[in-house]
N, C-alpha and C. Protein backbone atom coordinates (compact mmCIF):
# COMPACT_ATOMS: atom_id res chain seq x y z
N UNK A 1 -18.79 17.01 23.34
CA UNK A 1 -18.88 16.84 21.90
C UNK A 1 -19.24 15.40 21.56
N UNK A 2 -18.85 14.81 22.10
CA UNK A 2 -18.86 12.74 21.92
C UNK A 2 -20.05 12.38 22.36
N UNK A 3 -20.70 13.81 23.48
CA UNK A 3 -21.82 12.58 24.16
C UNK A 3 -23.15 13.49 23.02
N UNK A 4 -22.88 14.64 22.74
CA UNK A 4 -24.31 15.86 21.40
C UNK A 4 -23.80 14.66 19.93
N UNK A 5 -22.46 14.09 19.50
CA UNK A 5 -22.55 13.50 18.41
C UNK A 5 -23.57 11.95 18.58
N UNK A 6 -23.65 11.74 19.64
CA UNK A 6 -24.30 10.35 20.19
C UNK A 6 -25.48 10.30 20.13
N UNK A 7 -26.17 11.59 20.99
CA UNK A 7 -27.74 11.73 20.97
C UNK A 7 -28.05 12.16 19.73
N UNK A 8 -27.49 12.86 18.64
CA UNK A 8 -27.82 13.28 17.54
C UNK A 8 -27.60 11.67 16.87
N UNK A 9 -27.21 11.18 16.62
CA UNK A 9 -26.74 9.77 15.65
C UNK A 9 -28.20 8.89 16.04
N UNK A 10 -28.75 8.89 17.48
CA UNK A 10 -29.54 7.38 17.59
C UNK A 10 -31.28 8.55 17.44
N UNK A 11 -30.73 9.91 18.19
CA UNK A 11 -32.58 11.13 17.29
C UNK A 11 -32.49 10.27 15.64
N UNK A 12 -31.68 10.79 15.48
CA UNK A 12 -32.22 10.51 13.87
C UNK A 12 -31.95 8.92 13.34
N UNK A 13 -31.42 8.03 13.75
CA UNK A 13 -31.69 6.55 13.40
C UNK A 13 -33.24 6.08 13.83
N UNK A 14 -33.92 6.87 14.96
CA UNK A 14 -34.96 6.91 15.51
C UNK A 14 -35.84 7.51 14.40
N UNK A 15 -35.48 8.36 14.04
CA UNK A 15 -36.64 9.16 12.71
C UNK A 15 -36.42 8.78 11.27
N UNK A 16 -35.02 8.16 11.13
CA UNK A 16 -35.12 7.25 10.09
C UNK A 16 -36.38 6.35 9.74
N UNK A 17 -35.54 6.10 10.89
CA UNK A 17 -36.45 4.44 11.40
C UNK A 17 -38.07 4.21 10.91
N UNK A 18 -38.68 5.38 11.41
CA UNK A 18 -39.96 5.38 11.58
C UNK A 18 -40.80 6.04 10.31
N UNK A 19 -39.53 7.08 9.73
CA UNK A 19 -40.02 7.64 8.23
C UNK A 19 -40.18 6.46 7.14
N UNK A 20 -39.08 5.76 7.32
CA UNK A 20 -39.20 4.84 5.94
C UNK A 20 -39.86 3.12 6.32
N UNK A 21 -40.00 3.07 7.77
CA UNK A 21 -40.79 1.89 8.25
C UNK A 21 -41.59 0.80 7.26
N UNK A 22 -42.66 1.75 6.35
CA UNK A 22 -43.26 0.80 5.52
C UNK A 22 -42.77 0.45 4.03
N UNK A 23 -41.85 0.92 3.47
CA UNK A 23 -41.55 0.54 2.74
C UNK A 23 -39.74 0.86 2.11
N UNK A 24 -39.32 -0.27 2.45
CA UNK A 24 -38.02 -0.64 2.49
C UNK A 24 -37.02 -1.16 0.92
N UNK A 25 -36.70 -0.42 0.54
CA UNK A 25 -35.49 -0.69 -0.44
C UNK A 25 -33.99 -0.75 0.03
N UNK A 26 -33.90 -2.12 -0.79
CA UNK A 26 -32.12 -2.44 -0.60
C UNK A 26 -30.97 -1.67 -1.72
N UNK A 27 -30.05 -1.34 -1.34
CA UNK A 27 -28.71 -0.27 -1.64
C UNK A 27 -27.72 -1.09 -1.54
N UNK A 28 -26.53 -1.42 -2.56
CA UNK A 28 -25.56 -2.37 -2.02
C UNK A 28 -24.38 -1.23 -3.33
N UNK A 29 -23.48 -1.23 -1.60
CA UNK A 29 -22.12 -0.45 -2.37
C UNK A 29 -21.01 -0.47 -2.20
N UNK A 30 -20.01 -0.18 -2.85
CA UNK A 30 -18.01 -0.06 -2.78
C UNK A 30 -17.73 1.04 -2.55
N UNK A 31 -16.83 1.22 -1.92
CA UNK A 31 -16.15 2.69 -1.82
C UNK A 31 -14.47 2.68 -1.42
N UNK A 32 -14.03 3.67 -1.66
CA UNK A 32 -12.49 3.53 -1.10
C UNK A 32 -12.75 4.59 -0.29
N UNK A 33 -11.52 4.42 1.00
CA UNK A 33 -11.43 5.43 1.68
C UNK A 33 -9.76 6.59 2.11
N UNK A 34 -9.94 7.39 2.19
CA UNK A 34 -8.81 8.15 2.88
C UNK A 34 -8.74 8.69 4.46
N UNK A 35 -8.19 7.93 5.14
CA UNK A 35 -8.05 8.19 6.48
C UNK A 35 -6.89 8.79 7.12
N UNK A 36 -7.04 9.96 7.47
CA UNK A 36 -5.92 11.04 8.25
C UNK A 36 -6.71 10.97 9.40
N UNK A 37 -5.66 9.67 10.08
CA UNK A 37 -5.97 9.51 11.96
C UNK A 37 -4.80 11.06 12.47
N UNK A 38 -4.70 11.86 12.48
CA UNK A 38 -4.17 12.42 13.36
C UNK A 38 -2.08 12.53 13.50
N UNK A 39 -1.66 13.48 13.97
CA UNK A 39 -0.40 13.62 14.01
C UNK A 39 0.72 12.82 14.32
N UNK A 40 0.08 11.80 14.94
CA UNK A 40 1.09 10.65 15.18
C UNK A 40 0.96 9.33 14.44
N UNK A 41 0.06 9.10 13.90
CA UNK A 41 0.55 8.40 12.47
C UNK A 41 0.23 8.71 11.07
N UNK A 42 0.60 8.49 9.87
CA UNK A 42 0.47 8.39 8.26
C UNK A 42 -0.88 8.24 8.14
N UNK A 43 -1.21 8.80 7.31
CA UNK A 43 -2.55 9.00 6.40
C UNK A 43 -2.26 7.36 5.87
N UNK A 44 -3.73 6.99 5.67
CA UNK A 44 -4.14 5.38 5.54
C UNK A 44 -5.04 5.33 4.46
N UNK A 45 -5.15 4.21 3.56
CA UNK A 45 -6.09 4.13 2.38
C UNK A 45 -6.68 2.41 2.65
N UNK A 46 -8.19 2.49 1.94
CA UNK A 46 -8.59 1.69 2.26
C UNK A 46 -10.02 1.36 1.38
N UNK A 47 -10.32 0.19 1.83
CA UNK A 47 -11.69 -0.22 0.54
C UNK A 47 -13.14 -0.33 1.79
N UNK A 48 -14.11 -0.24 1.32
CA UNK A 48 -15.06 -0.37 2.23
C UNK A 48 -16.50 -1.33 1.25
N UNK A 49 -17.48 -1.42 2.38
CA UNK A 49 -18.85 -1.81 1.91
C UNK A 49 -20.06 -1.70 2.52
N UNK A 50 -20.85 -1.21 1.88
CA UNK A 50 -22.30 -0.78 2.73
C UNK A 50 -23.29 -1.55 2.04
N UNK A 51 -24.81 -1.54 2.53
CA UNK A 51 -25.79 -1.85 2.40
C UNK A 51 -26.82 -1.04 2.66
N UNK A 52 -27.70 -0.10 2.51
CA UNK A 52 -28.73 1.24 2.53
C UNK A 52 -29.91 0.76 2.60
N UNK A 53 -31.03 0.82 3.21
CA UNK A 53 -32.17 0.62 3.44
C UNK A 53 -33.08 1.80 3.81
N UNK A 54 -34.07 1.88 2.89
CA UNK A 54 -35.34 3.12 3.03
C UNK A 54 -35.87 3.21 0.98
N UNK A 55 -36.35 4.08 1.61
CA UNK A 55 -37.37 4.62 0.41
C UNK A 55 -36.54 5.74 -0.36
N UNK A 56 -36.58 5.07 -1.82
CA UNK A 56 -35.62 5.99 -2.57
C UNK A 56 -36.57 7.36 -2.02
N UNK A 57 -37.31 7.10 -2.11
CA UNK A 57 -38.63 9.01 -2.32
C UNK A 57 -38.12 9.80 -1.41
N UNK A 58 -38.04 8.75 0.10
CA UNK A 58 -37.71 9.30 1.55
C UNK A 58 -36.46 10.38 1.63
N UNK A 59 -36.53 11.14 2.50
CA UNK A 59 -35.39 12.00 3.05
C UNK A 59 -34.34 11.49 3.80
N UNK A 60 -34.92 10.33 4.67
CA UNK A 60 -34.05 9.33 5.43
C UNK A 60 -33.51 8.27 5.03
N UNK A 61 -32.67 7.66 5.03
CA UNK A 61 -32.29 5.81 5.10
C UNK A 61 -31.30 5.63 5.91
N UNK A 62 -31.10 4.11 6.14
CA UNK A 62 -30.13 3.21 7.03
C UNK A 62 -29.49 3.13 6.29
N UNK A 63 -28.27 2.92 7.09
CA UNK A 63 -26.66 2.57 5.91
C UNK A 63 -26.27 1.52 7.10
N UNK A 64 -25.91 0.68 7.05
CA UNK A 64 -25.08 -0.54 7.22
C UNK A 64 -23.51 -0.49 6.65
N UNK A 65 -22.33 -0.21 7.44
CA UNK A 65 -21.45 -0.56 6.79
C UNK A 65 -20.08 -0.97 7.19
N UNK A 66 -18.69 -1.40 6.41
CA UNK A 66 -17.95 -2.29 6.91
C UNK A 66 -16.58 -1.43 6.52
N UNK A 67 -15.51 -1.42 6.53
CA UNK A 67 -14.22 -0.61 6.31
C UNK A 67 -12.93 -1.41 7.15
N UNK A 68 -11.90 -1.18 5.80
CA UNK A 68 -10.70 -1.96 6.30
C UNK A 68 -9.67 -0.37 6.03
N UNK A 69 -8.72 -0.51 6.30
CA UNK A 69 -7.67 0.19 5.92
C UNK A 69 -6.24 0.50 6.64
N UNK A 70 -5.23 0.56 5.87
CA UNK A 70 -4.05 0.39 6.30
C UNK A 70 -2.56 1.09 5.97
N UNK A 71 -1.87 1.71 6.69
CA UNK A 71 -0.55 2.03 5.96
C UNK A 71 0.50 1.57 6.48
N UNK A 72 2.01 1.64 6.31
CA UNK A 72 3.17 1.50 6.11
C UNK A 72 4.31 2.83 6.45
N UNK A 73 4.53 3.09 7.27
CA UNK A 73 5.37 4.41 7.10
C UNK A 73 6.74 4.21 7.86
N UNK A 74 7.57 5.36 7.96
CA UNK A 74 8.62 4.96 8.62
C UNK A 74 8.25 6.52 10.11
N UNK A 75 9.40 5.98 11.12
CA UNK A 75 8.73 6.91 12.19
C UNK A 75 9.38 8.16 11.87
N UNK A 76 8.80 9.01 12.57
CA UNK A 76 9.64 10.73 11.77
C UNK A 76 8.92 11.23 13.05
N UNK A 77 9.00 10.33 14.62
CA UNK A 77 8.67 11.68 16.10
C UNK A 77 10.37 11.81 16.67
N UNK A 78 10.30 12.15 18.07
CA UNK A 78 11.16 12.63 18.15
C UNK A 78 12.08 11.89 19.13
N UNK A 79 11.91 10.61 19.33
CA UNK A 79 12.62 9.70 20.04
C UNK A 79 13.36 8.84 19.49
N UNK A 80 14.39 8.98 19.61
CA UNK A 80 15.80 8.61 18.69
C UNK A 80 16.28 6.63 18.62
N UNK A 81 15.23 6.00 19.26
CA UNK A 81 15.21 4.37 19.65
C UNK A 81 14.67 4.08 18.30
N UNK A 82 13.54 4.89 17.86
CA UNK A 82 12.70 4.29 16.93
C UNK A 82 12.48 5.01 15.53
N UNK A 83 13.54 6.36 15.45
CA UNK A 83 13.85 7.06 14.13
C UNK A 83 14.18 5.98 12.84
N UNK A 84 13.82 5.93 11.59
CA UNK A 84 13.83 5.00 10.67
C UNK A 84 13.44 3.86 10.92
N UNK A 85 12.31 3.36 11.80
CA UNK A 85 12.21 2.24 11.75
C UNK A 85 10.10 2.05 11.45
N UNK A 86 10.53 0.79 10.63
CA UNK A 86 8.69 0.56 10.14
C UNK A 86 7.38 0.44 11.28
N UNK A 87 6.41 1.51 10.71
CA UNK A 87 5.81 1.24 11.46
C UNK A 87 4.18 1.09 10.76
N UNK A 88 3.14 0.11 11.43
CA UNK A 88 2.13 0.03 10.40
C UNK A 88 1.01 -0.32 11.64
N UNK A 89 0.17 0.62 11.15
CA UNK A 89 -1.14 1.53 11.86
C UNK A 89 -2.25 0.82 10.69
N UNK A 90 -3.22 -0.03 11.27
CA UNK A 90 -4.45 -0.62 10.53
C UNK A 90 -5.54 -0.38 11.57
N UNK A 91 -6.74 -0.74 10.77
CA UNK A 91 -7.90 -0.42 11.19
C UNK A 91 -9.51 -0.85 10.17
N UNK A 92 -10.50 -1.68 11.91
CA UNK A 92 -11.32 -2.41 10.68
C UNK A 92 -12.95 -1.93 11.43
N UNK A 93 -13.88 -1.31 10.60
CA UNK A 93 -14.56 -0.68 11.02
C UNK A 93 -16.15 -1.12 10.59
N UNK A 94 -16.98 -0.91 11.91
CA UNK A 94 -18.41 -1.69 11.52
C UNK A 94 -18.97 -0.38 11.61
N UNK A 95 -20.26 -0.12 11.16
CA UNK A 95 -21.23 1.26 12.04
C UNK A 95 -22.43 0.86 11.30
N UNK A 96 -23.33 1.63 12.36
CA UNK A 96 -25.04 2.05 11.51
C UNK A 96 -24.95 3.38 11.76
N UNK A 97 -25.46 3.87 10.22
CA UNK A 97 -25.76 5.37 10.44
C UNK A 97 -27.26 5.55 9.76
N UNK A 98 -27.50 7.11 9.78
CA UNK A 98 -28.38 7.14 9.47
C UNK A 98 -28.15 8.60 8.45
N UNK A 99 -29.18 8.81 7.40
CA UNK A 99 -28.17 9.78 6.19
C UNK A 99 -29.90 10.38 5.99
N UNK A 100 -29.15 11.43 5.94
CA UNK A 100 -30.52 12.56 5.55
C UNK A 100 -30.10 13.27 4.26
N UNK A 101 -30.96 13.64 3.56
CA UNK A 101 -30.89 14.07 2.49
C UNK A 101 -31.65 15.42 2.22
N UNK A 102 -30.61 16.51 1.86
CA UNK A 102 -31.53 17.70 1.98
C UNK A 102 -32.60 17.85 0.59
N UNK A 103 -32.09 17.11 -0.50
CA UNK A 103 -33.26 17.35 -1.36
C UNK A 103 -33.82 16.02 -1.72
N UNK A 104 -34.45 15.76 -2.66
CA UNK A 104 -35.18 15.09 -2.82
C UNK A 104 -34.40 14.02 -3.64
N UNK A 105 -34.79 12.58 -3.76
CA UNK A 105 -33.47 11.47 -4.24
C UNK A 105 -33.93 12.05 -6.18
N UNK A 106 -34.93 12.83 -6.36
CA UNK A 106 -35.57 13.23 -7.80
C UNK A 106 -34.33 13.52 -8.78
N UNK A 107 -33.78 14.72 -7.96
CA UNK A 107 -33.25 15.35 -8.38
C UNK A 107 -31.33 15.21 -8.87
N UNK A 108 -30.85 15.09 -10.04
CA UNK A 108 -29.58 14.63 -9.91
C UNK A 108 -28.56 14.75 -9.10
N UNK A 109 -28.46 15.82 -8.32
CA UNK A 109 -27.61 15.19 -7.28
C UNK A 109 -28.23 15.92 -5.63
N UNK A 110 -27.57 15.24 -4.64
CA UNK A 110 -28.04 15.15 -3.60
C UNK A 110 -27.42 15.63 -2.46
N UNK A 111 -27.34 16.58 -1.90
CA UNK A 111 -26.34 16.49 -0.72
C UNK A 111 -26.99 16.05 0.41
N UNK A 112 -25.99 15.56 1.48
CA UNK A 112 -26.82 15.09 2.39
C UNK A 112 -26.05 14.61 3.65
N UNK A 113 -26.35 14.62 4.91
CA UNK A 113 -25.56 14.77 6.33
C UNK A 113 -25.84 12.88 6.78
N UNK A 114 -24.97 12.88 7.28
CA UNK A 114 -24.81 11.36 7.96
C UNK A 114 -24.37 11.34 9.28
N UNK A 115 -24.79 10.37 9.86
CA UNK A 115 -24.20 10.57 11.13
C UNK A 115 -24.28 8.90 11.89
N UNK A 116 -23.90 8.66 12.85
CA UNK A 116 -23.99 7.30 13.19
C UNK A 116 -23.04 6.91 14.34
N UNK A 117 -23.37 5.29 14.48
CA UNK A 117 -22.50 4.62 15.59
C UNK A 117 -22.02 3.68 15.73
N UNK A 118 -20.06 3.41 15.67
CA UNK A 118 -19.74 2.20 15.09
C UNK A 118 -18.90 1.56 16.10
N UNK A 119 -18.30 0.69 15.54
CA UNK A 119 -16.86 -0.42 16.52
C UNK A 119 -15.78 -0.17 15.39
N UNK A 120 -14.74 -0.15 15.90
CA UNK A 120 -13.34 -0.33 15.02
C UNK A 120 -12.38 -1.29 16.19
N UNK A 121 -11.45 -1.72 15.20
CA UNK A 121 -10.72 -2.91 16.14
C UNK A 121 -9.06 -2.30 15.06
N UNK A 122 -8.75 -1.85 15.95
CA UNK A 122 -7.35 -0.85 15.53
C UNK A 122 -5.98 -2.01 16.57
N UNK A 123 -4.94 -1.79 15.10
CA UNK A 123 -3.64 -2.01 15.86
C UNK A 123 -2.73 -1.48 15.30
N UNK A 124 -1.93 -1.00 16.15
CA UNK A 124 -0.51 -0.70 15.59
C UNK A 124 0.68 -1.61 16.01
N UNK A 125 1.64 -1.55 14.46
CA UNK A 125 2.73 -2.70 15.09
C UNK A 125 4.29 -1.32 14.65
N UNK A 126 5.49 -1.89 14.84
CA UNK A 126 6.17 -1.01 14.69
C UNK A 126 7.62 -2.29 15.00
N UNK A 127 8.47 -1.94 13.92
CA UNK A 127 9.82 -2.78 14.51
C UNK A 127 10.80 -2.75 15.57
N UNK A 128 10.76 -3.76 16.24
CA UNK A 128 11.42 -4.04 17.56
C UNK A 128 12.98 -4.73 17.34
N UNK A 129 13.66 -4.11 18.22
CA UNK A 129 15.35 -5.04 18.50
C UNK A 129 14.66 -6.31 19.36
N UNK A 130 14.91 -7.66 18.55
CA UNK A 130 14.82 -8.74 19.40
C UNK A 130 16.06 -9.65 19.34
N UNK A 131 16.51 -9.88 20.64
CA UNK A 131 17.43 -10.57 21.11
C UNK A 131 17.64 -12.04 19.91
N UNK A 132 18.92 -12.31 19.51
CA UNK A 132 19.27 -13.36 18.34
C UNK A 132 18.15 -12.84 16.90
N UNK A 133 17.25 -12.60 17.13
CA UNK A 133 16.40 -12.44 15.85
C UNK A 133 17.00 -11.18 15.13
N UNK A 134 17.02 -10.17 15.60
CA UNK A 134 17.38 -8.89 15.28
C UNK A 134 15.96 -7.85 15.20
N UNK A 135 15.78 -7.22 14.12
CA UNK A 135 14.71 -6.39 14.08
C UNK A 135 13.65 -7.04 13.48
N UNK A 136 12.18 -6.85 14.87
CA UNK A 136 11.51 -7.56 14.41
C UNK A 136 9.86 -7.07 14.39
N UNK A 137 8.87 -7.20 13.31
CA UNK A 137 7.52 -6.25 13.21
C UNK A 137 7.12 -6.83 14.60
N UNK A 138 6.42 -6.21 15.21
CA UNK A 138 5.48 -6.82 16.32
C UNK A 138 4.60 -5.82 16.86
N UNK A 139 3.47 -6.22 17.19
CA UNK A 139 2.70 -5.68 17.53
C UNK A 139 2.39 -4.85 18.95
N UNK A 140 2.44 -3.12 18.72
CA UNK A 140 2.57 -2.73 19.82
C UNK A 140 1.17 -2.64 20.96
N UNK A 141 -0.07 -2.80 20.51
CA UNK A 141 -1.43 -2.70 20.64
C UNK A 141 -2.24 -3.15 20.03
N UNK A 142 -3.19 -3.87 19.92
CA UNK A 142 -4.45 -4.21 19.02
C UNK A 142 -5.60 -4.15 20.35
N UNK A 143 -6.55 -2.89 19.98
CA UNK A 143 -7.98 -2.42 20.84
C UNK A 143 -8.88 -3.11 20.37
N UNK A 144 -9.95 -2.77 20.82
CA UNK A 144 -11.74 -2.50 19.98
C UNK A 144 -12.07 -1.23 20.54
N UNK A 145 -12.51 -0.27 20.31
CA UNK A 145 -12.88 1.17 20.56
C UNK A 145 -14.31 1.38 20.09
N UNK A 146 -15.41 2.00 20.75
CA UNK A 146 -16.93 2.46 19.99
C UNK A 146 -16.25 3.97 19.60
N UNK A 147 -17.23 4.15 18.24
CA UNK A 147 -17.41 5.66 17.82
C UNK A 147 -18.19 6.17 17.89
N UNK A 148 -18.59 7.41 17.47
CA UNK A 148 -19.45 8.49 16.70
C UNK A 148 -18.87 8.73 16.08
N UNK A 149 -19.60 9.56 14.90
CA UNK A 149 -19.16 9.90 13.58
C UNK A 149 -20.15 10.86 13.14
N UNK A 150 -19.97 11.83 12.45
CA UNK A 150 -20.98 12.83 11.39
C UNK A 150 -20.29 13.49 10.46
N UNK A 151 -20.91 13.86 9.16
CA UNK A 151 -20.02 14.08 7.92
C UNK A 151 -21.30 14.40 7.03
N UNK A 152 -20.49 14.97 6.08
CA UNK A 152 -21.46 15.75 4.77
C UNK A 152 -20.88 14.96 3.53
N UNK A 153 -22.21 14.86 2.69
CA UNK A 153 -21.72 13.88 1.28
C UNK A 153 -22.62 14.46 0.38
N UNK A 154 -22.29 14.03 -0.86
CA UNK A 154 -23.09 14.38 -2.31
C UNK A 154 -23.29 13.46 -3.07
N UNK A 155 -24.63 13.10 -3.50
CA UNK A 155 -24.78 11.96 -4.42
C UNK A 155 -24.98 12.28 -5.76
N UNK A 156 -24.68 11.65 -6.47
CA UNK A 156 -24.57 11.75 -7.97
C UNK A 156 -25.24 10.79 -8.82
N UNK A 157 -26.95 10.96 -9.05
CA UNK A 157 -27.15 9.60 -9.85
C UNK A 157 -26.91 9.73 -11.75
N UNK A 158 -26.28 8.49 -11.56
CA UNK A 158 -25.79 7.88 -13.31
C UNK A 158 -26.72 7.69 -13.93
N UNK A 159 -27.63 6.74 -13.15
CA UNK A 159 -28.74 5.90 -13.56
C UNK A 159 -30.29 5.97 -12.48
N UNK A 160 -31.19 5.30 -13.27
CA UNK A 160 -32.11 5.10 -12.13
C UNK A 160 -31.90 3.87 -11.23
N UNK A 161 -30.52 3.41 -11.57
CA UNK A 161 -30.19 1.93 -10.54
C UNK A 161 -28.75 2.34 -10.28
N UNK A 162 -28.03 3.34 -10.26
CA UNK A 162 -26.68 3.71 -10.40
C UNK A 162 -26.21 5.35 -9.49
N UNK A 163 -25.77 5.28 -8.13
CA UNK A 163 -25.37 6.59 -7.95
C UNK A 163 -23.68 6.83 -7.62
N UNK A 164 -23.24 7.51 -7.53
CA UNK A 164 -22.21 7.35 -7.09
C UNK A 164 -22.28 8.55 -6.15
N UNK A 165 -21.05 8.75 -5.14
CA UNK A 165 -21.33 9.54 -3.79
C UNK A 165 -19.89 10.13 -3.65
N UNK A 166 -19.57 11.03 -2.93
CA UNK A 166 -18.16 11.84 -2.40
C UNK A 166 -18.62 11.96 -0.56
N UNK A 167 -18.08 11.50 0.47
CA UNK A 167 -18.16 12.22 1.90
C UNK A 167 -17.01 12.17 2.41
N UNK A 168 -17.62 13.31 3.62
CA UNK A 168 -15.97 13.16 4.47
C UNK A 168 -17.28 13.36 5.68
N UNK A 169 -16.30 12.71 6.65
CA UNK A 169 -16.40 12.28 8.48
C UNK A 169 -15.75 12.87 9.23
N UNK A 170 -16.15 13.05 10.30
CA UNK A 170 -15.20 13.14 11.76
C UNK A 170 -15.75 11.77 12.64
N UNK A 171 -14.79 11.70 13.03
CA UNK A 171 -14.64 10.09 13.46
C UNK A 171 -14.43 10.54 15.22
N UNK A 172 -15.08 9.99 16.14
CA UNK A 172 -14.33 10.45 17.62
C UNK A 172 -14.56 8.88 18.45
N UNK A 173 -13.53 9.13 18.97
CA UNK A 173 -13.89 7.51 20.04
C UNK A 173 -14.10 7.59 21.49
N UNK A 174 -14.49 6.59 21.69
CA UNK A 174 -15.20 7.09 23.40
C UNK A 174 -13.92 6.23 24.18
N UNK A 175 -13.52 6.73 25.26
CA UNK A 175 -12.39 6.05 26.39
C UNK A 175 -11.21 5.85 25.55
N UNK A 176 -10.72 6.47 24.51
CA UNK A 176 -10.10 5.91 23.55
C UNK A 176 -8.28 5.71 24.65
N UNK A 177 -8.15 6.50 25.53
CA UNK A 177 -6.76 5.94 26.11
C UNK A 177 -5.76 6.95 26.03
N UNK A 178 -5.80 7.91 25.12
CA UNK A 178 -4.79 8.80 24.41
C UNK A 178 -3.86 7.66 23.74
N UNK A 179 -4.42 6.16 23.24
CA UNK A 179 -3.80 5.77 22.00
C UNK A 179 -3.90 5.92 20.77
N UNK A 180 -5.09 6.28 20.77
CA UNK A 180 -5.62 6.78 19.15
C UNK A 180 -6.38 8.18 18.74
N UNK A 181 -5.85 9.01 17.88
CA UNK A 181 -6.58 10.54 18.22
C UNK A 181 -8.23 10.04 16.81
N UNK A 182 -8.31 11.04 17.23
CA UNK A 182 -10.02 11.11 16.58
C UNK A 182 -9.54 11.12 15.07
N UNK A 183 -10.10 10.80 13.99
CA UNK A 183 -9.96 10.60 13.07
C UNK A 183 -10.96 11.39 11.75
N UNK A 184 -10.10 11.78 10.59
CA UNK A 184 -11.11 12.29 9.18
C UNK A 184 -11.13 10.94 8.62
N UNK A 185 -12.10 10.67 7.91
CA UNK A 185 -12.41 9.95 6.58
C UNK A 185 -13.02 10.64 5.31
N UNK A 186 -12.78 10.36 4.63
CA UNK A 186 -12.95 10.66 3.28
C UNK A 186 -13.39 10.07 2.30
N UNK A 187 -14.63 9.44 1.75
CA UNK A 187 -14.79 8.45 1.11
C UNK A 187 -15.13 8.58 -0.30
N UNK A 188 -15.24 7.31 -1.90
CA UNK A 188 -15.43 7.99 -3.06
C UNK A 188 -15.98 6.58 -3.23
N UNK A 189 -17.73 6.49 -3.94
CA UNK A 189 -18.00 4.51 -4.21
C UNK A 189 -18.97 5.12 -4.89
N UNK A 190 -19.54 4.22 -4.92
CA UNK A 190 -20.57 3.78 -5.91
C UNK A 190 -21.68 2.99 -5.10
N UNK A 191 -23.13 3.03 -5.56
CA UNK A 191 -24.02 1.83 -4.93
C UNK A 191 -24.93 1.53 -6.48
N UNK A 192 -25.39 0.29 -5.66
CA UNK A 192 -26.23 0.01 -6.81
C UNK A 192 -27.83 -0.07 -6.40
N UNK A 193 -28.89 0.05 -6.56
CA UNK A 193 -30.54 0.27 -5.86
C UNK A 193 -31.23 -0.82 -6.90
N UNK A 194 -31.84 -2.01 -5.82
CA UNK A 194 -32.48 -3.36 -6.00
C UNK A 194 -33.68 -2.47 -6.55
């Protein structure tokens, strides 16, 4: 599954690439995100930022983009050392993808498939018994992990300089360790078109 999401992400950054080659428009956008990493930690919220490059006309463009996000929870597994105690799961995320669009950018709204290939630099910390100090946050792991990713979105234009967008992701990591399970995202922003 990790290695068909891989060759599919760089086929089509490849046909991006070459569809919108001669003539290039800049995209600059915000978004928040919702991240449900999986059963062993709390759903996470978070702000993000991209940059889009291609031809409004085109079916294809580049997305460039950046993502922070973070929660706070208390533990609720089943090992009785670390029942009620804080634990906080963050995560900071780069990727290039590439976003196809099944209709035309003409038309008011847009659905359209994404897919791509990023870095995240993930840590989890969680409170520790430390000797004279007492209970103390510390950090149980901080990685860097590569992804894949693919997801379905809908664009919504406001304006002829104004869209706003809805997607969700599957997120998978390569060698990830069995420290971190594969991840949804969920995203809701806005861009603006130079």
């Amino acid at each position: 599954m990790r290695n068909l999401i891989s060759i599919i992400a760089i086929l089509l950054i490849i046909a991006g690439t070459a569809a919108a080659a001669d003539y290039w428009h800049l995209s600059l956008g915000i978004r928040g995100s919702l991240v449900f990493p999986g059963e062993r930690y709390s759903n996470a919220v978070g702000i993000g930022a991209m940059a889009s490059f291609g031809d409004p006309d085109s079916k294809f463009s580049t997305q460039l983009e950046f993502d922070n996000w973070k929660t706070t929870y208390d533990y609720k597994g089943s090992d009785p050392q670390f029942i009620g105690r804080e634990f906080r799961y963050s995560g900071l995320g780069f990727g290039a993808f590439e976003k196809y669009r099944f209709f035309n950018q003409s038309s008011r709204y847009s659905p359209y498939a994404i897919c791509g290939l990023g870095a995240y630099f993930l840590e989890l910390k969680r409170e520790e018994i430390v000797e004279i100090v007492g209970v103390q946050l510390m950090s149980k792991y901080i990685h860097s992990l590569f992804s894949g990713s693919a997801g379905l979105g809908v664009e919504a234009n406001l304006s002829a300089r104004i869209t706003t967008f809805i997607e969700g992701r599957y997120v998978t990591f390569f060698k990830n360790n069995n420290e971190d399970s594969d991840l949804i995202q969920t995203y809701v922003g806005a861009k603006y078109h130079f």
